[in-house]
PDB file of N, CA and C in Angstrom:
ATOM      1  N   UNK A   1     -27.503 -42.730 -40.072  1.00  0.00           N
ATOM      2  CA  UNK A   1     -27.490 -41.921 -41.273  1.00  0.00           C
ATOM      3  C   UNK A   1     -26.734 -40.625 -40.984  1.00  0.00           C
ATOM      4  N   UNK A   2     -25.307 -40.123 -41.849  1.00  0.00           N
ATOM      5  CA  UNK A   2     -25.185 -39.359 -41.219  1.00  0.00           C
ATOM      6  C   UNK A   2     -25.584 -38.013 -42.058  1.00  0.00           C
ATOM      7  N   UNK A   3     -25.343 -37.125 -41.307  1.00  0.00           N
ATOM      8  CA  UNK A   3     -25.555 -35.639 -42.409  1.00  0.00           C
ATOM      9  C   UNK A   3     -24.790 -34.718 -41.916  1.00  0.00           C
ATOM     10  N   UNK A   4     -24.304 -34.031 -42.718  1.00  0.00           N
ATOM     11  CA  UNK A   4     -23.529 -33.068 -42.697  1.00  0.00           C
ATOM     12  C   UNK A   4     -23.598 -31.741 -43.147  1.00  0.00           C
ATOM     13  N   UNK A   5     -23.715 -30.604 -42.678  1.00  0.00           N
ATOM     14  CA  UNK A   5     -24.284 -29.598 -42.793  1.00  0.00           C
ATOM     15  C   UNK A   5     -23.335 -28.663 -43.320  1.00  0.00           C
ATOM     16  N   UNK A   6     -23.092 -27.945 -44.420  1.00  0.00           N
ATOM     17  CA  UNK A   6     -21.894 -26.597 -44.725  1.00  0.00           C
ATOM     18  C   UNK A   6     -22.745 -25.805 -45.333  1.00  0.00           C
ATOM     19  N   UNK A   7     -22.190 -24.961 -44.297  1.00  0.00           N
ATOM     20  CA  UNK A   7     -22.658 -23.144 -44.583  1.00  0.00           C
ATOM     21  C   UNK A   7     -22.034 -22.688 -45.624  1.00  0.00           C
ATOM     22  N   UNK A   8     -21.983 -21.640 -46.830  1.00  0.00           N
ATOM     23  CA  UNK A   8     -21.044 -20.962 -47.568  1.00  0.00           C
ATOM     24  C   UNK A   8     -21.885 -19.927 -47.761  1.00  0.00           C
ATOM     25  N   UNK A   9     -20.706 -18.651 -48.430  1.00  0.00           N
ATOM     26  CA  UNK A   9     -21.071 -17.371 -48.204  1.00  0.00           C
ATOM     27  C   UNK A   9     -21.638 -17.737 -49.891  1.00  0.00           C
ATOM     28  N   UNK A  10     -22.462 -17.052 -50.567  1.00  0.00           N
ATOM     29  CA  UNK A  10     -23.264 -17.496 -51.443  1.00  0.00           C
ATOM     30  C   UNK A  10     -22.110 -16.872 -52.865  1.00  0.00           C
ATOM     31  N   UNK A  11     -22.553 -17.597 -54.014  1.00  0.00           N
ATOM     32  CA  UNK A  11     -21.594 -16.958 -54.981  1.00  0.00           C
ATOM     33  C   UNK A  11     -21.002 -18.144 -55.786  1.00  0.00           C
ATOM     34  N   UNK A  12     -20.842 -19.310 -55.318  1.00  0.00           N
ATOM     35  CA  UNK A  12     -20.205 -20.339 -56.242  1.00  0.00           C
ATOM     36  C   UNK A  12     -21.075 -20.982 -57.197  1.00  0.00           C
ATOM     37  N   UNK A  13     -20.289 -21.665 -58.184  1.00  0.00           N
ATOM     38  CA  UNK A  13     -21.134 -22.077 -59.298  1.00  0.00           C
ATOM     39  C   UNK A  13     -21.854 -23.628 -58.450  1.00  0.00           C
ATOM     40  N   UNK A  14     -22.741 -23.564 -59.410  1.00  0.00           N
ATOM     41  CA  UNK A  14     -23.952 -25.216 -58.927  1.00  0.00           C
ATOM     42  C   UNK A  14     -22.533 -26.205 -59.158  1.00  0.00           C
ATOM     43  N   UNK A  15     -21.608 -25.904 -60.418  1.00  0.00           N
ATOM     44  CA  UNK A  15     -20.742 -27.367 -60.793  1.00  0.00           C
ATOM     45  C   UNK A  15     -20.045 -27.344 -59.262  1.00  0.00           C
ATOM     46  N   UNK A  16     -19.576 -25.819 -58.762  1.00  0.00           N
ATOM     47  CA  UNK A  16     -18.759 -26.481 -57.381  1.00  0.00           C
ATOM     48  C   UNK A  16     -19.137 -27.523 -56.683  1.00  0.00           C
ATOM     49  N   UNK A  17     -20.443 -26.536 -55.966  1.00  0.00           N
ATOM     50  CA  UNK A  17     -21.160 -27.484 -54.488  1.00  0.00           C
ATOM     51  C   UNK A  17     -21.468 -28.364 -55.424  1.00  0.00           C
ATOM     52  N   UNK A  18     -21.843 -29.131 -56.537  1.00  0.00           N
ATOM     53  CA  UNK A  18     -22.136 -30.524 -56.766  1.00  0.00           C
ATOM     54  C   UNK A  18     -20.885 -31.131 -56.817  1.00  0.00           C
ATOM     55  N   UNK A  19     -19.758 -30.468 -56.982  1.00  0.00           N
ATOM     56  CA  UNK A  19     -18.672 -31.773 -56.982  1.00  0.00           C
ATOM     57  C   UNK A  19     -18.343 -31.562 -55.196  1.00  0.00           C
ATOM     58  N   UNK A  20     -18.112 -30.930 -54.289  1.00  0.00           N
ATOM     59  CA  UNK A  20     -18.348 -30.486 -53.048  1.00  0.00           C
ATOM     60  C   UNK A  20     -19.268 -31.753 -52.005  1.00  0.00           C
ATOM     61  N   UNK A  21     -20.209 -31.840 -53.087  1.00  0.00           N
ATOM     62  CA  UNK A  21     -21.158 -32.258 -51.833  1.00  0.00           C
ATOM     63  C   UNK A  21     -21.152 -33.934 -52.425  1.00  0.00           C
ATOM     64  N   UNK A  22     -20.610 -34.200 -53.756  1.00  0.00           N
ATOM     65  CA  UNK A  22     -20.360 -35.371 -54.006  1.00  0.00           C
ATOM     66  C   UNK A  22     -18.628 -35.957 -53.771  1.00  0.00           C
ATOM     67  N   UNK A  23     -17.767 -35.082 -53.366  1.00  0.00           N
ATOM     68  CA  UNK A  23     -16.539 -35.566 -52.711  1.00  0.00           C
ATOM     69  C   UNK A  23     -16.706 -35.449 -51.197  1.00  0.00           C
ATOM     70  N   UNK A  24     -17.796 -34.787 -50.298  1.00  0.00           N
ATOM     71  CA  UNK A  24     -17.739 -34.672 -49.014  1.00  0.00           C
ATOM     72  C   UNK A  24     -18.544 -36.370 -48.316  1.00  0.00           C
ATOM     73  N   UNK A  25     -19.352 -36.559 -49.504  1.00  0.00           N
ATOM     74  CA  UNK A  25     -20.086 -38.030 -49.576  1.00  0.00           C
ATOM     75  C   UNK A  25     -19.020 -39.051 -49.443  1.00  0.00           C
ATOM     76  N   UNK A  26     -18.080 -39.269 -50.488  1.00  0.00           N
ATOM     77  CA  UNK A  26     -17.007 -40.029 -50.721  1.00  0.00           C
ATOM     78  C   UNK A  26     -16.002 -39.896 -49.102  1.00  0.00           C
ATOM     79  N   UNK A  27     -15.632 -38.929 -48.815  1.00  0.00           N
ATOM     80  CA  UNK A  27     -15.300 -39.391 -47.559  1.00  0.00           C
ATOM     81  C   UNK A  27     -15.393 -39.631 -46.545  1.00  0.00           C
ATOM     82  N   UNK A  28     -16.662 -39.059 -46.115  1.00  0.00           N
ATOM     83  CA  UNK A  28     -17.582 -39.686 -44.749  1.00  0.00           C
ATOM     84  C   UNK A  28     -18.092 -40.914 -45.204  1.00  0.00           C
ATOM     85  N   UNK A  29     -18.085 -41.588 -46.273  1.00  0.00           N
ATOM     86  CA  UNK A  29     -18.643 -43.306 -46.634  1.00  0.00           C
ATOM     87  C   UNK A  29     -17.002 -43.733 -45.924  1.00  0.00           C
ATOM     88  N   UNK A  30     -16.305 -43.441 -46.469  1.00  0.00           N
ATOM     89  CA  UNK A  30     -14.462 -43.871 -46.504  1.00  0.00           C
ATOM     90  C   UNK A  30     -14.214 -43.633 -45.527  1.00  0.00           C
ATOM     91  N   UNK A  31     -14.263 -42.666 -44.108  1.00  0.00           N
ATOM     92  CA  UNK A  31     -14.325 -42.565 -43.101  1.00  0.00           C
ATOM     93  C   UNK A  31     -14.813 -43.332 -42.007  1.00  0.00           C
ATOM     94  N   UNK A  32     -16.784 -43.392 -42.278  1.00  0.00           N
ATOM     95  CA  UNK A  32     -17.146 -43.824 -41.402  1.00  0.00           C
ATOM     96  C   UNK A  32     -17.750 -45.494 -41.912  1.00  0.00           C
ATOM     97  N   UNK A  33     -16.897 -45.712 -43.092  1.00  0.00           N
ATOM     98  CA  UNK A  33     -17.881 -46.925 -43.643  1.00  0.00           C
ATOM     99  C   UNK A  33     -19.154 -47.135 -43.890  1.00  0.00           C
ATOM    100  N   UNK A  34     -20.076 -45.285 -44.050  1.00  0.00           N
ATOM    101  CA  UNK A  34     -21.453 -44.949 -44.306  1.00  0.00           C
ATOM    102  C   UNK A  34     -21.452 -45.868 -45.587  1.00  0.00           C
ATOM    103  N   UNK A  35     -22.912 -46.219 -45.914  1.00  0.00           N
ATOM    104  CA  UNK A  35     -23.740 -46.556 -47.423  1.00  0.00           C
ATOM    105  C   UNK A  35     -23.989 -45.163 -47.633  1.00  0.00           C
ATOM    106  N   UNK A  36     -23.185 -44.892 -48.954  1.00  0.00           N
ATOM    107  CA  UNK A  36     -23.365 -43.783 -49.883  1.00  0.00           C
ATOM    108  C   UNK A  36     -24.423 -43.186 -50.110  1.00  0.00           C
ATOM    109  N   UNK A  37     -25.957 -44.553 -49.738  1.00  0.00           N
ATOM    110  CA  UNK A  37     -26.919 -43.747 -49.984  1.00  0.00           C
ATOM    111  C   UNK A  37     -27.441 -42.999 -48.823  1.00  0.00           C
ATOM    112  N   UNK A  38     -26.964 -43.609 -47.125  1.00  0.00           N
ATOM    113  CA  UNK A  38     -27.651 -43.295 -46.311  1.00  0.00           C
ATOM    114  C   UNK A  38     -26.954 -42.069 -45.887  1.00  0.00           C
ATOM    115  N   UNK A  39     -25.938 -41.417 -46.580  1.00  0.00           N
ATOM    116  CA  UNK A  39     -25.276 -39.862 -46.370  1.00  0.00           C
ATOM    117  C   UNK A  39     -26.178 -38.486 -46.924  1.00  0.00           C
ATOM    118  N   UNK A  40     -26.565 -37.864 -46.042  1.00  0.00           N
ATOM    119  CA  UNK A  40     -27.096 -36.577 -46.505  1.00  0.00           C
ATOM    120  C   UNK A  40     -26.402 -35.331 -46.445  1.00  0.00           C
ATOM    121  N   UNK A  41     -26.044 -34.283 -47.617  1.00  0.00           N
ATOM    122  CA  UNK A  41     -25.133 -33.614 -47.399  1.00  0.00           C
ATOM    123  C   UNK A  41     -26.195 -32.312 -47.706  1.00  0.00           C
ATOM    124  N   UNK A  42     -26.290 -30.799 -46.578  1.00  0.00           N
ATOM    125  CA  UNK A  42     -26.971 -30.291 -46.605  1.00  0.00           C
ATOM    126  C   UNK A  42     -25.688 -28.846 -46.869  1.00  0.00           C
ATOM    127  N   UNK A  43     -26.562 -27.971 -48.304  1.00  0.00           N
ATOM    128  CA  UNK A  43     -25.055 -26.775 -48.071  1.00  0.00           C
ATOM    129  C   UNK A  43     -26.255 -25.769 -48.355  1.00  0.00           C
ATOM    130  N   UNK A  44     -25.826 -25.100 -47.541  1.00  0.00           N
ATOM    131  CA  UNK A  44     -26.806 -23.663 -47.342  1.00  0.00           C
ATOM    132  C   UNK A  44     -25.781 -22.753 -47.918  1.00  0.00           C
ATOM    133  N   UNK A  45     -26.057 -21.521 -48.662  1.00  0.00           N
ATOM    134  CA  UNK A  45     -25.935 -20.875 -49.245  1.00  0.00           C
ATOM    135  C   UNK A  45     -26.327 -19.055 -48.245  1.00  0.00           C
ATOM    136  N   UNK A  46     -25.513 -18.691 -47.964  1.00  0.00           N
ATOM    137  CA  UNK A  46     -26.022 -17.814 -46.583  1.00  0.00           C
ATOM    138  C   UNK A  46     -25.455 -16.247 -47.505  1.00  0.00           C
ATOM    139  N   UNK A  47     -26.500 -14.948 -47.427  1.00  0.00           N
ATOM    140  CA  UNK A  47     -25.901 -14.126 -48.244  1.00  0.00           C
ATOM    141  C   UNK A  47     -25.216 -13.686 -48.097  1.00  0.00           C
ATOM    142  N   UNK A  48     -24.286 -12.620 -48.720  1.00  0.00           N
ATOM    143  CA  UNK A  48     -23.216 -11.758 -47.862  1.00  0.00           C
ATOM    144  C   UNK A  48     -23.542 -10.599 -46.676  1.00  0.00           C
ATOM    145  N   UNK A  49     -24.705 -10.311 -47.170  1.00  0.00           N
ATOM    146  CA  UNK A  49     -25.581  -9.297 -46.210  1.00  0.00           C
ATOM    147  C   UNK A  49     -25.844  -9.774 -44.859  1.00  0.00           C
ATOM    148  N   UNK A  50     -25.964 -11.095 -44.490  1.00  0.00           N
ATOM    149  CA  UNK A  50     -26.288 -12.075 -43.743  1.00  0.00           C
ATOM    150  C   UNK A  50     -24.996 -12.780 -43.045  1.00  0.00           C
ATOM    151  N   UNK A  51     -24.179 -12.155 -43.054  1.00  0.00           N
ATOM    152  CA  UNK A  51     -22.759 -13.298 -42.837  1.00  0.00           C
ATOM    153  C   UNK A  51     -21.794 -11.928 -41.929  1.00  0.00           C
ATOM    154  N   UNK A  52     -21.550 -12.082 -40.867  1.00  0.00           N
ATOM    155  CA  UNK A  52     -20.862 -10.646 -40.231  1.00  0.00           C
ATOM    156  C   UNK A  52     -18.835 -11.161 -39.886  1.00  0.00           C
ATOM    157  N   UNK A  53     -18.451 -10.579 -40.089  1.00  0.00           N
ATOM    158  CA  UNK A  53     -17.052 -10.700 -39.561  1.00  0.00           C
ATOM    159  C   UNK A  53     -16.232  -9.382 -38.358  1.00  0.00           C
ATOM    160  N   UNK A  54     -16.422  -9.726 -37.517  1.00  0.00           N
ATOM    161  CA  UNK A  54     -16.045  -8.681 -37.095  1.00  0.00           C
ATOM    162  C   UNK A  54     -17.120  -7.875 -36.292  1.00  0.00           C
ATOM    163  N   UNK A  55     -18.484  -8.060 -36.835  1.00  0.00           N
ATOM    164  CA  UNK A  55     -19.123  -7.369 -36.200  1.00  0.00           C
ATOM    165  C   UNK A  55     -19.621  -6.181 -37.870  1.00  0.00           C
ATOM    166  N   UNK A  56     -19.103  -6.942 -38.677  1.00  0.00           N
ATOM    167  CA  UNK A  56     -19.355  -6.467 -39.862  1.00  0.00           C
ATOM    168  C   UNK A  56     -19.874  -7.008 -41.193  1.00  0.00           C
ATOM    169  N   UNK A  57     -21.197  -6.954 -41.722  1.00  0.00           N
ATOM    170  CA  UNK A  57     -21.485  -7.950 -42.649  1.00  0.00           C
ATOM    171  C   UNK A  57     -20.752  -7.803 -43.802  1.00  0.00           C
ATOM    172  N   UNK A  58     -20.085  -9.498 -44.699  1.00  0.00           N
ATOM    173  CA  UNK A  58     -19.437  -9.374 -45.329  1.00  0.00           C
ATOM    174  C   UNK A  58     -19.761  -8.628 -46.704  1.00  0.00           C
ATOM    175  N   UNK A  59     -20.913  -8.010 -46.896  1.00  0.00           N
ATOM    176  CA  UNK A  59     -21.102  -7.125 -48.109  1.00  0.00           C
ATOM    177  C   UNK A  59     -20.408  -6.192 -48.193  1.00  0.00           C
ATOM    178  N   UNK A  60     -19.933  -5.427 -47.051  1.00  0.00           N
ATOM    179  CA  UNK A  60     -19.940  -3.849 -46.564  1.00  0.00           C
ATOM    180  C   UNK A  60     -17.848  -3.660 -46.348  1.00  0.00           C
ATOM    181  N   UNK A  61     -17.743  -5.382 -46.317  1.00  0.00           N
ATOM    182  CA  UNK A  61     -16.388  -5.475 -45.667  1.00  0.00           C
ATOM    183  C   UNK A  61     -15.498  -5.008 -47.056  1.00  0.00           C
ATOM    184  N   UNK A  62     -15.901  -4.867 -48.451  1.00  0.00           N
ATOM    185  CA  UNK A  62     -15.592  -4.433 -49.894  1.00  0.00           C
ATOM    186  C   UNK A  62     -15.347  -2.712 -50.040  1.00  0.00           C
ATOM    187  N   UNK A  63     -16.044  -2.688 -49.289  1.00  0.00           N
ATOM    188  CA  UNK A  63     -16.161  -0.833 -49.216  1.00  0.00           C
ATOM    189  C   UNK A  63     -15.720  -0.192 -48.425  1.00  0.00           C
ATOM    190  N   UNK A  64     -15.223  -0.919 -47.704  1.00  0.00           N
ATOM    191  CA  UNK A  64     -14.089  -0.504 -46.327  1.00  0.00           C
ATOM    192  C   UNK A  64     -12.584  -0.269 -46.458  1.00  0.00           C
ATOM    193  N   UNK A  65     -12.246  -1.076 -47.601  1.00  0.00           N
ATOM    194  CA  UNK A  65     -10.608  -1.670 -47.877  1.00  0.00           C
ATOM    195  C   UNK A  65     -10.344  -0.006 -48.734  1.00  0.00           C
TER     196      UNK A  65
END
């Protein structure tokens, strides 16, 4: 069974990650010859406060520029 895990910085609409996590399905079946049903696609939603670049969380990285 496989699963697949994507992080994103939080902010997109539900229609994205549902077409996202239903085209990431479609090609790990097409890839690995998975059953569509036995694919689990896990997307975490991580905040900007929570997410550093640099050594800088990406909230703060707006107020810098």
């Amino acid at each position: 069974m496989p699963i697949i895990h994507i992080q994103l910085l939080e902010g997109r609409p539900k229609e994205k990650i549902s077409s996202l996590i239903a085209k990431v399905t479609d090609t790990v079946s097409e890839e690995l010859g998975a059953k569509r049903e036995t694919i689990r696609v896990l997307v975490t939603e991580v905040p900007k406060t929570h997410w550093g670049i640099g050594g800088v969380p990406v909230s703060e990285m707006a107020d810098r520029k």
